[in-house]
N, C-alpha and C. Protein backbone atom coordinates (compact mmCIF):
# COMPACT_ATOMS: atom_id res chain seq x y z
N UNK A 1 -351.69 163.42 22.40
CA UNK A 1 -352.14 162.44 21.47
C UNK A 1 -353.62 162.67 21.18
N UNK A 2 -354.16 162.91 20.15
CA UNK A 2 -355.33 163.10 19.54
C UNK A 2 -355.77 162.31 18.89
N UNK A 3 -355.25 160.94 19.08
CA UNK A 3 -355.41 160.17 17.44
C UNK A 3 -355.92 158.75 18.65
N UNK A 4 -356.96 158.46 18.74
CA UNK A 4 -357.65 157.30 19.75
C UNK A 4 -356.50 155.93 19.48
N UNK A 5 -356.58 155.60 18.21
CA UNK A 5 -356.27 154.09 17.53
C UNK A 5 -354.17 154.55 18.09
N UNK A 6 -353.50 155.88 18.24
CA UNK A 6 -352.37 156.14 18.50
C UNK A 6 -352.01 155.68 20.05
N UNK A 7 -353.30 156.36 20.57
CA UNK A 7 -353.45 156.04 22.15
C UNK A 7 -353.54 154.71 22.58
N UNK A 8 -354.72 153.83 21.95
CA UNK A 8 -354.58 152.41 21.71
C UNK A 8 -353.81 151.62 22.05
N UNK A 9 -353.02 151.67 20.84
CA UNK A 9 -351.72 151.14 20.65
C UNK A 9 -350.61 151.09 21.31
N UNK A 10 -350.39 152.35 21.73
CA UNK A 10 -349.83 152.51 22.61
C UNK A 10 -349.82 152.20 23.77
N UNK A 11 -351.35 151.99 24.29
CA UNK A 11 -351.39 151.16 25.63
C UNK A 11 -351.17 150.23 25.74
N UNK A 12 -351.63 149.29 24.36
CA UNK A 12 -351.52 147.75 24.00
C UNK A 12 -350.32 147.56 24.31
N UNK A 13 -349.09 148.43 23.51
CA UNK A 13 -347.79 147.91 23.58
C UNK A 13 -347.46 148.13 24.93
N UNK A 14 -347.73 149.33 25.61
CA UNK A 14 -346.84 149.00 27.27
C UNK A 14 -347.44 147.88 27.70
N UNK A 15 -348.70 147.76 27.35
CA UNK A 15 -349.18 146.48 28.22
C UNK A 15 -348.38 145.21 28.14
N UNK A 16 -348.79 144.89 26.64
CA UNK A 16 -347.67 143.50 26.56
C UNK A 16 -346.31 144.01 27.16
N UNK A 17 -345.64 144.92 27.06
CA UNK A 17 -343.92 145.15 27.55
C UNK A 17 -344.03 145.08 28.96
N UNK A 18 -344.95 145.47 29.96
CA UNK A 18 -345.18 145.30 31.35
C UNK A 18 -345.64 143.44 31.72
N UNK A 19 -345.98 142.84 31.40
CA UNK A 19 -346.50 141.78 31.05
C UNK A 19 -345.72 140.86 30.82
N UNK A 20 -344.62 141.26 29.56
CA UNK A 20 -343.93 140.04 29.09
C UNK A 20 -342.40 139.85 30.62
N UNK A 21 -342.71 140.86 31.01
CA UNK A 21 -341.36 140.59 32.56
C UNK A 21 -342.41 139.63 33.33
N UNK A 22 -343.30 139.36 33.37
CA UNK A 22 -344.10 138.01 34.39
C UNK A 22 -343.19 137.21 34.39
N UNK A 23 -343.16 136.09 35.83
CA UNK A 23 -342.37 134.91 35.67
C UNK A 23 -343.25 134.09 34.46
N UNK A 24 -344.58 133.75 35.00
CA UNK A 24 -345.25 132.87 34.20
C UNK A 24 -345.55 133.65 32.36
N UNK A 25 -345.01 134.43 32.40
CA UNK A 25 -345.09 134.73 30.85
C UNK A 25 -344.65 133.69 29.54
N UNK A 26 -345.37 133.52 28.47
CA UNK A 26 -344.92 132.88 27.70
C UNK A 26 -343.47 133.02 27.11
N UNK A 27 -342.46 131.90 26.53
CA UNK A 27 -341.93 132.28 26.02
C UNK A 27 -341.60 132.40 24.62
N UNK A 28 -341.08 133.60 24.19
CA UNK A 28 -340.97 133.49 22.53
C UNK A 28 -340.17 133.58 21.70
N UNK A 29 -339.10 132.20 21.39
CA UNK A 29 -337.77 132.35 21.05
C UNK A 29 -338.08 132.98 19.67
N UNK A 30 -336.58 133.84 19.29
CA UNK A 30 -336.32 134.68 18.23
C UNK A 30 -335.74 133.93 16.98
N UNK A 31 -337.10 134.76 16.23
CA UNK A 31 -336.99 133.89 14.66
C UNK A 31 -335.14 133.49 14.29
N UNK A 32 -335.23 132.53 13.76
CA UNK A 32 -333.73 131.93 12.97
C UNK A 32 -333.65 133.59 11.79
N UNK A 33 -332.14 133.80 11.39
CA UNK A 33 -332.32 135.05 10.34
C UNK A 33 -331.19 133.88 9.34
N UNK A 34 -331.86 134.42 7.93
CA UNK A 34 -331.52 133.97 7.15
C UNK A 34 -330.09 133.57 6.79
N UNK A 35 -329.53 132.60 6.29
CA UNK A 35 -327.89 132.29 6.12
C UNK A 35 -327.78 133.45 5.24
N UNK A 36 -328.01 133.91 4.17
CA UNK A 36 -327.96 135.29 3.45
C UNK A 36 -327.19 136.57 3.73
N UNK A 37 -328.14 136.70 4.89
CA UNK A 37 -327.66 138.02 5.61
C UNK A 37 -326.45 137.53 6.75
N UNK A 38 -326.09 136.64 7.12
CA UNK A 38 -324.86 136.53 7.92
C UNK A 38 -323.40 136.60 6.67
N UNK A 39 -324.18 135.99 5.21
CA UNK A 39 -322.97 136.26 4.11
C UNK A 39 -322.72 137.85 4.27
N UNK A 40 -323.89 138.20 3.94
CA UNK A 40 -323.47 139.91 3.56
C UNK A 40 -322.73 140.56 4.69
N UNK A 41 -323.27 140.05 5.74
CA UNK A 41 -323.10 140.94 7.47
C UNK A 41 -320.96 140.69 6.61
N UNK A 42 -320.89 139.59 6.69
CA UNK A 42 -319.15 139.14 6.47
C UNK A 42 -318.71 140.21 5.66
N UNK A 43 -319.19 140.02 4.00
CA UNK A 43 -319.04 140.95 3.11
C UNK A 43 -319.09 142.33 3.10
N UNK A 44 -319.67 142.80 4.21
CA UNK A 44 -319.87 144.44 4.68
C UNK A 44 -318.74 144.84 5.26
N UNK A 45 -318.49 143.75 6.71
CA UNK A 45 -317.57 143.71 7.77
C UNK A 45 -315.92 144.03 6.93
N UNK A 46 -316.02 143.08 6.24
CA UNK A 46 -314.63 142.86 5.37
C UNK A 46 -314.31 144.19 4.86
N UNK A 47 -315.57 144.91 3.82
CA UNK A 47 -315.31 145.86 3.35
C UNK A 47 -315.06 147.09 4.48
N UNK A 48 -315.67 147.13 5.32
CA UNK A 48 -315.69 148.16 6.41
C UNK A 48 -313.90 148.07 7.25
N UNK A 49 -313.33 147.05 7.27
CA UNK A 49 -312.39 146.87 7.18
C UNK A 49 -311.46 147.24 6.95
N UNK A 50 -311.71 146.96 5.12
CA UNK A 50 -310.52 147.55 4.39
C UNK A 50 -310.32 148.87 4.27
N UNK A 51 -311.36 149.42 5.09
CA UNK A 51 -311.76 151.00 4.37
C UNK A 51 -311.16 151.62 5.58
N UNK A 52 -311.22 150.57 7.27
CA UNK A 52 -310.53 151.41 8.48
C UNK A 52 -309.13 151.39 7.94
N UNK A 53 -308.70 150.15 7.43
CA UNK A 53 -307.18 149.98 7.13
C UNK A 53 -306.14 151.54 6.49
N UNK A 54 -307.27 151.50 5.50
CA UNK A 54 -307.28 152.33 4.54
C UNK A 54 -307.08 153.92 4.99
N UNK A 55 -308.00 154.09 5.82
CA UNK A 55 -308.01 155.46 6.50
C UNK A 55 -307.23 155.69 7.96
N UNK A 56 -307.24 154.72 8.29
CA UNK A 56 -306.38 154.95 9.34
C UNK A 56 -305.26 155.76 9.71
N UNK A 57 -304.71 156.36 10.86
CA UNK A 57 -303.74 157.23 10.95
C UNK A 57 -302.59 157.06 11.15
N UNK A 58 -301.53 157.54 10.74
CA UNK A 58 -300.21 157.09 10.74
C UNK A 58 -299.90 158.30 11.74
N UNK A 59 -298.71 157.68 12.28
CA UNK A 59 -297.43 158.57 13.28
C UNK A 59 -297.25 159.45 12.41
N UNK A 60 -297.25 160.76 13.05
CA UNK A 60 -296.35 161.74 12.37
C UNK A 60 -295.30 162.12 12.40
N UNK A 61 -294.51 162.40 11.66
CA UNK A 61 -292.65 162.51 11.42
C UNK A 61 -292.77 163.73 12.35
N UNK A 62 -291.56 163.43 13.46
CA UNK A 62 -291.34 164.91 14.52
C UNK A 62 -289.90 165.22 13.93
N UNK A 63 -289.81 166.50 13.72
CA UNK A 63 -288.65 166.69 13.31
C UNK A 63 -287.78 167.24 14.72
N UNK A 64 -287.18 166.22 15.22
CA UNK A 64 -286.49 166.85 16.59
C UNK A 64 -284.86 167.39 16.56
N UNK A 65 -284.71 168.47 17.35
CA UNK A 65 -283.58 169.47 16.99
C UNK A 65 -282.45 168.46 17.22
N UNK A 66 -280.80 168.77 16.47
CA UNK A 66 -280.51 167.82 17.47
C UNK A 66 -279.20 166.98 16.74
């Protein structure tokens, strides 16, 4: 690393990540995510779905002697 402000930063962040395991560490609940994106997450899911349905593999016909 050659870049000071890279090195920095980098210390900064292990620091807080070593830090935030303290018992007495603050805590910092995780932002609410928008009703929006739980529509789309559905609308993706659905489509991702139809598309395993879609591709999915069928049995293959054995032609047994006989």
């Amino acid at each position: 690393m050659n870049e000071p402000t890279a090195a920095n930063l980098a210390v900064e962040l292990t620091r807080r990540a070593v830090e935030s395991a303290r018992p007495d560490a603050p805590v910092v609940p995780d932002r609410p995510r928008p009703a929006r994106v739980a529509s789309a997450r559905l609308r993706v899911a659905g489509s991702l779905h139809s598309v395993a349905r879609w591709v999915e593999p069928r049995p293959a016909k054995v032609c047994q002697p006989g």
